[in-house]
PDB file of N, CA and C in Angstrom:
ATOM      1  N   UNK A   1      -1.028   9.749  -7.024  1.00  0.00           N
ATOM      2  CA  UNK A   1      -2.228   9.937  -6.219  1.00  0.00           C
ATOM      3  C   UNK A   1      -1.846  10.647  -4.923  1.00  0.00           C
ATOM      4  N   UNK A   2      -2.727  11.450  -4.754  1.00  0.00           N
ATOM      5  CA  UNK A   2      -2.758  12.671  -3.427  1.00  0.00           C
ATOM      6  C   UNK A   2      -3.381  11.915  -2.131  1.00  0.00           C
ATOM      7  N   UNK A   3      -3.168  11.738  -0.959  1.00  0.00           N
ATOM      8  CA  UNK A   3      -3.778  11.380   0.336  1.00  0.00           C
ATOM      9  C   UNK A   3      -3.297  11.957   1.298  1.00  0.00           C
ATOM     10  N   UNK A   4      -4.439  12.518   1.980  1.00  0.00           N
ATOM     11  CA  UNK A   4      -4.192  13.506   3.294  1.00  0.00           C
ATOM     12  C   UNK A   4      -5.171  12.605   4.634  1.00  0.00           C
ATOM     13  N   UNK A   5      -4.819  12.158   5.932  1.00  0.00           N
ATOM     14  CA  UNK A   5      -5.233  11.930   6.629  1.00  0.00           C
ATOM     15  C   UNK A   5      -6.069  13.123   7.331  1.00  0.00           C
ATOM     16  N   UNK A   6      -7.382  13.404   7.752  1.00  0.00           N
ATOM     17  CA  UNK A   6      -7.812  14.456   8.251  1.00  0.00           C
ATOM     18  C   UNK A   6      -8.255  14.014   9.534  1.00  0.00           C
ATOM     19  N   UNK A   7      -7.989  14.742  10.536  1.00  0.00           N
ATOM     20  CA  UNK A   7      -8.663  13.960  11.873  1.00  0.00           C
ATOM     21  C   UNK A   7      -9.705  14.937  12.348  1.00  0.00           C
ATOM     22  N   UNK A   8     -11.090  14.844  12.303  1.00  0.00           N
ATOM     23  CA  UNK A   8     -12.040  15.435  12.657  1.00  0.00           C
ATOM     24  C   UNK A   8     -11.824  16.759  13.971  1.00  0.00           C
ATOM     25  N   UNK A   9     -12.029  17.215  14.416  1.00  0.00           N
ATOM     26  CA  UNK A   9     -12.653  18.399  15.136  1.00  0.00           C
ATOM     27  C   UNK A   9     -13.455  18.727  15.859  1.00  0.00           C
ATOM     28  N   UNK A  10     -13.911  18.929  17.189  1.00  0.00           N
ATOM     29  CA  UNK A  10     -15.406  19.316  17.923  1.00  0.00           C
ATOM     30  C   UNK A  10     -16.328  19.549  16.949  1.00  0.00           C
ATOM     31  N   UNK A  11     -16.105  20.566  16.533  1.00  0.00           N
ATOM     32  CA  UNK A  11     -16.870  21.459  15.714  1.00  0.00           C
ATOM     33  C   UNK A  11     -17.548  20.712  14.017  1.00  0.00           C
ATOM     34  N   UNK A  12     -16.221  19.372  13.752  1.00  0.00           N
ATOM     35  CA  UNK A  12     -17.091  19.043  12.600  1.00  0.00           C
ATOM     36  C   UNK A  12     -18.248  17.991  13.014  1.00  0.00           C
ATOM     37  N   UNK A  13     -18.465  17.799  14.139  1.00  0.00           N
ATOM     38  CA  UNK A  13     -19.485  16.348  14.454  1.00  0.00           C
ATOM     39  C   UNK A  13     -20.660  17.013  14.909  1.00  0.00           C
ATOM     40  N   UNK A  14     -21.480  16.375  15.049  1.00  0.00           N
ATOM     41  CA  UNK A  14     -22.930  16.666  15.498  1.00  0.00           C
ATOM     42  C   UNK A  14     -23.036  16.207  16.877  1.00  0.00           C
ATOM     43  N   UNK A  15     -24.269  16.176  17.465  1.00  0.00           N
ATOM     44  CA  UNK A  15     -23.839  15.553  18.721  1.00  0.00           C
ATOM     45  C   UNK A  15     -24.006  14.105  18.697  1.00  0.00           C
ATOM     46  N   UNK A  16     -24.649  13.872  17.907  1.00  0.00           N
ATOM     47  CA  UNK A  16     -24.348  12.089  17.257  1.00  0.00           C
ATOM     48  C   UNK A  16     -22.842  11.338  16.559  1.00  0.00           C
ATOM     49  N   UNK A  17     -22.711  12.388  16.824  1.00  0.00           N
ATOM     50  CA  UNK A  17     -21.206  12.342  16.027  1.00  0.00           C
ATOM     51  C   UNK A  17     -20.654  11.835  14.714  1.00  0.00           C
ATOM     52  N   UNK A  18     -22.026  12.298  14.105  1.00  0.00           N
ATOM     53  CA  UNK A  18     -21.570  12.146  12.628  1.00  0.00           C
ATOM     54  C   UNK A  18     -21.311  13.391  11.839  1.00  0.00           C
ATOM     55  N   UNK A  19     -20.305  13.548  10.938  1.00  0.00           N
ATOM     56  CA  UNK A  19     -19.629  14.891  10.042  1.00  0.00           C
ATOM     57  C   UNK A  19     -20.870  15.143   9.951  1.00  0.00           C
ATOM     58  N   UNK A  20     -20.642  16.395   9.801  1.00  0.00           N
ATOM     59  CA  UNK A  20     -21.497  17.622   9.459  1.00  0.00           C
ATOM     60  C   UNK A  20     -21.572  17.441   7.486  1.00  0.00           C
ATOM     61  N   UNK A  21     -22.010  17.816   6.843  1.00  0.00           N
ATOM     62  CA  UNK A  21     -22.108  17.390   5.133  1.00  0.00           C
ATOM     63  C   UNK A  21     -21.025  19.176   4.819  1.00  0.00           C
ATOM     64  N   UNK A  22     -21.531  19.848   6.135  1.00  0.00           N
ATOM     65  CA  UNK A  22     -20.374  21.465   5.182  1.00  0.00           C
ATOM     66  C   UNK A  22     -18.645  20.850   5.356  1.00  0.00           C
ATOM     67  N   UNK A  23     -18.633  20.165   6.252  1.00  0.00           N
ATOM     68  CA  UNK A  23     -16.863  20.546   6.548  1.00  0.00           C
ATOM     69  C   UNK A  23     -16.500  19.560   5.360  1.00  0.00           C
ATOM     70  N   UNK A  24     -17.437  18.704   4.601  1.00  0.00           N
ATOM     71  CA  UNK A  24     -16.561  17.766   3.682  1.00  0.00           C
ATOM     72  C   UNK A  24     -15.568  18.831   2.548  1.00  0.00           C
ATOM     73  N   UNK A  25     -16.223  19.878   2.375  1.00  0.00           N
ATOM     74  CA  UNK A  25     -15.907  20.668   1.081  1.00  0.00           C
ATOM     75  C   UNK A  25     -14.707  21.753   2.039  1.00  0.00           C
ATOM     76  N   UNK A  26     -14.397  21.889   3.457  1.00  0.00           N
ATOM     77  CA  UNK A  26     -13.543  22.701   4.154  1.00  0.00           C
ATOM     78  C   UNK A  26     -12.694  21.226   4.245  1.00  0.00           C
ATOM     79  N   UNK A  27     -13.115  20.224   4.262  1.00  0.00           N
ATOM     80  CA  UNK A  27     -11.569  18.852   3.818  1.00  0.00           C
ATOM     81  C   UNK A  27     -11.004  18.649   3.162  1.00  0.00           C
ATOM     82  N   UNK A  28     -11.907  19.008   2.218  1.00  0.00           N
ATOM     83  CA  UNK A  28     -11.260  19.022   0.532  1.00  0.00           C
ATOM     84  C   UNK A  28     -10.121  20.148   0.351  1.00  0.00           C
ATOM     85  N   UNK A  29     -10.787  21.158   1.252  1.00  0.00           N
ATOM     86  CA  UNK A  29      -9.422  22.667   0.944  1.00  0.00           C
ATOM     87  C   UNK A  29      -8.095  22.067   1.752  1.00  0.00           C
ATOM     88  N   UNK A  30      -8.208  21.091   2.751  1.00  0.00           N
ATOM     89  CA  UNK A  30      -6.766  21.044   3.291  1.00  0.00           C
ATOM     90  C   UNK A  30      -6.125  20.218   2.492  1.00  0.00           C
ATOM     91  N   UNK A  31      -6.425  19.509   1.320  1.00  0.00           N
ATOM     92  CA  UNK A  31      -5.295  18.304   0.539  1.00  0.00           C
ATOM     93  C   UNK A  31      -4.800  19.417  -0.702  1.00  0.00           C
ATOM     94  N   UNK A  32      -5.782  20.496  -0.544  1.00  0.00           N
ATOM     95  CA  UNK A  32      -5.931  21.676  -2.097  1.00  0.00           C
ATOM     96  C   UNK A  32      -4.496  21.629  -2.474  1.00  0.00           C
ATOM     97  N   UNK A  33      -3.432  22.114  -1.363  1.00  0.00           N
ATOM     98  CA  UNK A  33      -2.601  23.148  -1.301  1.00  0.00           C
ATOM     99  C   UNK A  33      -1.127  22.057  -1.856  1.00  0.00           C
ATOM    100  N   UNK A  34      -1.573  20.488  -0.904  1.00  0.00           N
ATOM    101  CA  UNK A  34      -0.470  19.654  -1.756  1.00  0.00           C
ATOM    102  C   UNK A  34      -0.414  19.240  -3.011  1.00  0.00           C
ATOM    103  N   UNK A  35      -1.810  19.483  -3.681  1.00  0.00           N
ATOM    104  CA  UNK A  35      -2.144  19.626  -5.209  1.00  0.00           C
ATOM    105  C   UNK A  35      -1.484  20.227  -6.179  1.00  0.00           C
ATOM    106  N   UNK A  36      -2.055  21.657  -5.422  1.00  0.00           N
ATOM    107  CA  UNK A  36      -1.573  22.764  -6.556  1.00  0.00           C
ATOM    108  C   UNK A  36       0.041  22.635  -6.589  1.00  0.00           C
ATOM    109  N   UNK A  37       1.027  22.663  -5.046  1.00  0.00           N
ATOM    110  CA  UNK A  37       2.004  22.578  -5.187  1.00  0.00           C
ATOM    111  C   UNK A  37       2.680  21.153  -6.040  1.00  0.00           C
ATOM    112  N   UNK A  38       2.052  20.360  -6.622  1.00  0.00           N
ATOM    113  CA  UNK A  38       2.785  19.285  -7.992  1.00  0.00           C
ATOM    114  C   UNK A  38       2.983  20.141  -9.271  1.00  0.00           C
ATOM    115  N   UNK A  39       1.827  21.600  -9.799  1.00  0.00           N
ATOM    116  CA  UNK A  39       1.857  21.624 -10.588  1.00  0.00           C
ATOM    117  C   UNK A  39       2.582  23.560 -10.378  1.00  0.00           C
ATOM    118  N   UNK A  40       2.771  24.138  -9.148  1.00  0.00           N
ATOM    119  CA  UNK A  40       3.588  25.370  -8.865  1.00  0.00           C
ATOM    120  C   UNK A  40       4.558  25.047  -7.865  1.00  0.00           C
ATOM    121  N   UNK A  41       5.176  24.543  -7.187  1.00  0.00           N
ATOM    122  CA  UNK A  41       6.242  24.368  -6.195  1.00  0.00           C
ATOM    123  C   UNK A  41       6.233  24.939  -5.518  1.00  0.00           C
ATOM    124  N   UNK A  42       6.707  25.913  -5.336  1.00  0.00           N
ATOM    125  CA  UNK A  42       6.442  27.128  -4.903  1.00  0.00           C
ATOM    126  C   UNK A  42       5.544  28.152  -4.282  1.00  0.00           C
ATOM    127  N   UNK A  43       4.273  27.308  -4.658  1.00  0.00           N
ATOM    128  CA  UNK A  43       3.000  28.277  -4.508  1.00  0.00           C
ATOM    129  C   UNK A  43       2.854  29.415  -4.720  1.00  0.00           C
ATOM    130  N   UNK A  44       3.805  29.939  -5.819  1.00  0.00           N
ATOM    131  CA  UNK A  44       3.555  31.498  -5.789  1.00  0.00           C
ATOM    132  C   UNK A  44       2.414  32.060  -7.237  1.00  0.00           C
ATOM    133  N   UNK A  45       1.483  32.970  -6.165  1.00  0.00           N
ATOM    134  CA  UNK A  45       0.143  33.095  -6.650  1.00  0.00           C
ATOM    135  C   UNK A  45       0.012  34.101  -8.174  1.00  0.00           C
ATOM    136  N   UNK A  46       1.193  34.534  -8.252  1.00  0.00           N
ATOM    137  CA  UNK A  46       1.641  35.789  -9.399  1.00  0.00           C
ATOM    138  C   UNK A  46       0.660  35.191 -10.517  1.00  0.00           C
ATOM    139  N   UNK A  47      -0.316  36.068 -11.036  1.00  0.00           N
ATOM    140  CA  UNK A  47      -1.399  35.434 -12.305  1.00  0.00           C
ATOM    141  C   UNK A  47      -0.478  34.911 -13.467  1.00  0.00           C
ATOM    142  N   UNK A  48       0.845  35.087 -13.624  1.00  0.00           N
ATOM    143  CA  UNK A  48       1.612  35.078 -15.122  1.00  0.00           C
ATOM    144  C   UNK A  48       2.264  33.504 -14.579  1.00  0.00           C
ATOM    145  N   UNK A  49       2.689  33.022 -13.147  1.00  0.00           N
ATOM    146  CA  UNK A  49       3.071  31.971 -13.075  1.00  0.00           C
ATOM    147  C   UNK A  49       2.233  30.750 -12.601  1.00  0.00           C
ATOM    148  N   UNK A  50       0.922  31.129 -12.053  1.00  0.00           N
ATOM    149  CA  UNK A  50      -0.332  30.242 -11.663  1.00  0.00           C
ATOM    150  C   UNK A  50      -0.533  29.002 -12.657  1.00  0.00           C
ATOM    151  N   UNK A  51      -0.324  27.953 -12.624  1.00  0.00           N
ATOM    152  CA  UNK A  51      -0.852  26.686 -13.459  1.00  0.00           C
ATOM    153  C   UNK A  51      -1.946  26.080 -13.491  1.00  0.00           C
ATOM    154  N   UNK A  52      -2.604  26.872 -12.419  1.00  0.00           N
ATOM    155  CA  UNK A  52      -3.938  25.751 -12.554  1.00  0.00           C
ATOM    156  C   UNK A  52      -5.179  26.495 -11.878  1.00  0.00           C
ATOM    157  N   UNK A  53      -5.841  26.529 -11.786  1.00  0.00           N
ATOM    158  CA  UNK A  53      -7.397  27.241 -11.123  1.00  0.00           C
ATOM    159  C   UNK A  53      -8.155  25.908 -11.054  1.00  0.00           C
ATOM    160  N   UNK A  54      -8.933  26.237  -9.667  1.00  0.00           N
ATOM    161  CA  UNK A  54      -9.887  25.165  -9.126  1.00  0.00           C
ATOM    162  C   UNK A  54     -11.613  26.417  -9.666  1.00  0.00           C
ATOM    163  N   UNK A  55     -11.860  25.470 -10.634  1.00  0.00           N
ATOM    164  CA  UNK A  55     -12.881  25.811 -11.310  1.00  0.00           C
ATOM    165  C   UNK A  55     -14.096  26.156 -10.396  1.00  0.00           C
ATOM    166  N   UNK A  56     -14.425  24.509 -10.209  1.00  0.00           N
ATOM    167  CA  UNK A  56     -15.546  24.247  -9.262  1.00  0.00           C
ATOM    168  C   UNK A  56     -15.193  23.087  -8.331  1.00  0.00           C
ATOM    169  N   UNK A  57     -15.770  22.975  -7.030  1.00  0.00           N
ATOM    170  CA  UNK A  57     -15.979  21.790  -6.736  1.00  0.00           C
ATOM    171  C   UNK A  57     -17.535  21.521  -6.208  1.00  0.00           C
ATOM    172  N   UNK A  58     -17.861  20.203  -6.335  1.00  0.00           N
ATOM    173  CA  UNK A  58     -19.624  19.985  -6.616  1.00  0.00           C
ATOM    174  C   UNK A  58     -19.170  18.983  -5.710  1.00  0.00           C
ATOM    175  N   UNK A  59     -20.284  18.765  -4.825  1.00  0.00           N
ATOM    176  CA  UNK A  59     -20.852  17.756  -3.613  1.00  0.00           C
ATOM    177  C   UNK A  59     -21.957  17.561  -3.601  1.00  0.00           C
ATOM    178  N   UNK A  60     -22.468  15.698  -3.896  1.00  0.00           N
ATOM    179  CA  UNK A  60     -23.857  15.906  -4.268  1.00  0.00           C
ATOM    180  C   UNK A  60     -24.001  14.415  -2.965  1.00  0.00           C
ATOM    181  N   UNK A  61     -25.427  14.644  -2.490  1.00  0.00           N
ATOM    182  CA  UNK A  61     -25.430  14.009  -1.356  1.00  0.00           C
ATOM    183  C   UNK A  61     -26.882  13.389  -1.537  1.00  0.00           C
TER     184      UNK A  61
END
């Protein structure tokens, strides 16, 4: 199992200071990268050595 601590931002709060519903899916891109690297090491993007593609991701609220 993958876990990334994210610590919010000016910019992701409202002035109530609750998340904004867009930055959940710009949170999701910062754990992306320790993902992909389980299944490329390396991260190298070459189409012949790529293992995996992020299809979709869906956020339903």
């Amino acid at each position: 199992m993958f876990s990334k601590i994210v610590e919010p931002s000016f910019g992701d709060l409202d002035g109530l200071k609750h998340v904004n519903n867009n930055v959940l899916g710009k949170w999701f891109e910062l754990g992306r990268n320790d993902f992909f690297r389980f299944f490329t090491p390396d991260l190298n993007v070459d189409h012949d050595v790529w293992r995996l593609i992020m299809l979709r991701t869906e956020l339903i609220f």
